[in-house]
Protein backbone atom coordinates (compact mmCIF):
# COMPACT_ATOMS: atom_id res chain seq x y z
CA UNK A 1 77.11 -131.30 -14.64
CA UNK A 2 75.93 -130.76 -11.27
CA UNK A 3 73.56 -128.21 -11.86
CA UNK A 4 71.92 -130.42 -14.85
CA UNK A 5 71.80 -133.34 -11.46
CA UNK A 6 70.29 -130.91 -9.72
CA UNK A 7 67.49 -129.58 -11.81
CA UNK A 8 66.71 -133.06 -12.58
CA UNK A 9 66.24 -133.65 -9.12
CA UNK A 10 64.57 -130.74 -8.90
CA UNK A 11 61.76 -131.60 -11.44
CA UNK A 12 61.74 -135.45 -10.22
CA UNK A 13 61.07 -134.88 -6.88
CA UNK A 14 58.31 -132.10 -5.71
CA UNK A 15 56.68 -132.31 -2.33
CA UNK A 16 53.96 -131.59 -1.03
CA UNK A 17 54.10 -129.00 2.16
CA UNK A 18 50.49 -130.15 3.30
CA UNK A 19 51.64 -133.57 3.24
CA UNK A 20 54.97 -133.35 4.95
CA UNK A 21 53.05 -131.36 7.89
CA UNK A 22 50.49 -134.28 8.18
CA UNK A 23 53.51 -136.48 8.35
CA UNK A 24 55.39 -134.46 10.75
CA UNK A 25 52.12 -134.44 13.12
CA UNK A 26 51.71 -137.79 12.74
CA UNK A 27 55.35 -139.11 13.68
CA UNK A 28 55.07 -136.50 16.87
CA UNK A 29 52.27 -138.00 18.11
CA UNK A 30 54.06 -141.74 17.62
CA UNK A 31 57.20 -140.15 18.83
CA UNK A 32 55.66 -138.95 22.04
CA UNK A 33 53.29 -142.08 22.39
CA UNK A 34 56.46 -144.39 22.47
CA UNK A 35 58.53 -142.35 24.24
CA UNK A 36 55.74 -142.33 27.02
CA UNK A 37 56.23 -145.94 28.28
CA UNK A 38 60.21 -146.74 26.84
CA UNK A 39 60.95 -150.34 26.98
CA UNK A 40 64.18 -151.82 24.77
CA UNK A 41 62.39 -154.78 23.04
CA UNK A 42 63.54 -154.36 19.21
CA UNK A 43 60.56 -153.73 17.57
CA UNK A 44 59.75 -151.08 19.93
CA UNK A 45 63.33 -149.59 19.05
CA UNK A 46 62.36 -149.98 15.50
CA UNK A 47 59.23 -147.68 15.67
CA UNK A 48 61.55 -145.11 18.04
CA UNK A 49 63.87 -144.97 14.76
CA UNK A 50 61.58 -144.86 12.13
CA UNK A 51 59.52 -142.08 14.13
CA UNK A 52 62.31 -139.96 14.50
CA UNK A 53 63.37 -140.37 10.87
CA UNK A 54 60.19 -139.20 9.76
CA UNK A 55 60.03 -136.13 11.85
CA UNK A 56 63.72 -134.95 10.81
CA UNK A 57 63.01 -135.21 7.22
CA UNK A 58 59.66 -133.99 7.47
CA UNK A 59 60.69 -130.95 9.17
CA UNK A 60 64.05 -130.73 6.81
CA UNK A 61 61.74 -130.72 3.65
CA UNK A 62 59.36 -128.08 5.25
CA UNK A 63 62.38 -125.78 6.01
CA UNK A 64 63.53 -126.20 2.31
CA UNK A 65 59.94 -125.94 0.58
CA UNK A 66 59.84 -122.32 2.93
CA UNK A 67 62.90 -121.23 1.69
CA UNK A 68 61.81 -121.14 -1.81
């Protein structure tokens, strides 16, 4: 059963490499723009989480789209 989850994943969801690098550039610019001038007002904090959430998963899904 899992293997019939996971080839249904597998065929559901198919990345783009190109993409997830322009994605990755993009949140390490933001990442080191905010992280420049730091403050702890919330939406600030917001755009520190979100930034770093894109850059894990953008790197994450480049590591896995190498492997293959």
């Amino acid at each position: 059963m899992s293997r019939t989850v996971r080839e249904t994943l597998a065929e559901a969801y198919d990345p783009d490499p190109r993409a997830m690098a322009i994605v990755a550039m993009g949140s390490s610019f933001l990442l080191v723009s905010l992280l420049s001038n730091p403050s702890s007002n919330p939406p600030y904090l917001f755009g520190l989480v979100v930034a770093v959430l894109s850059l894990v998963v953008s790197v994450v899904v480049l590591a896995v789209e190498t492997r293959r």
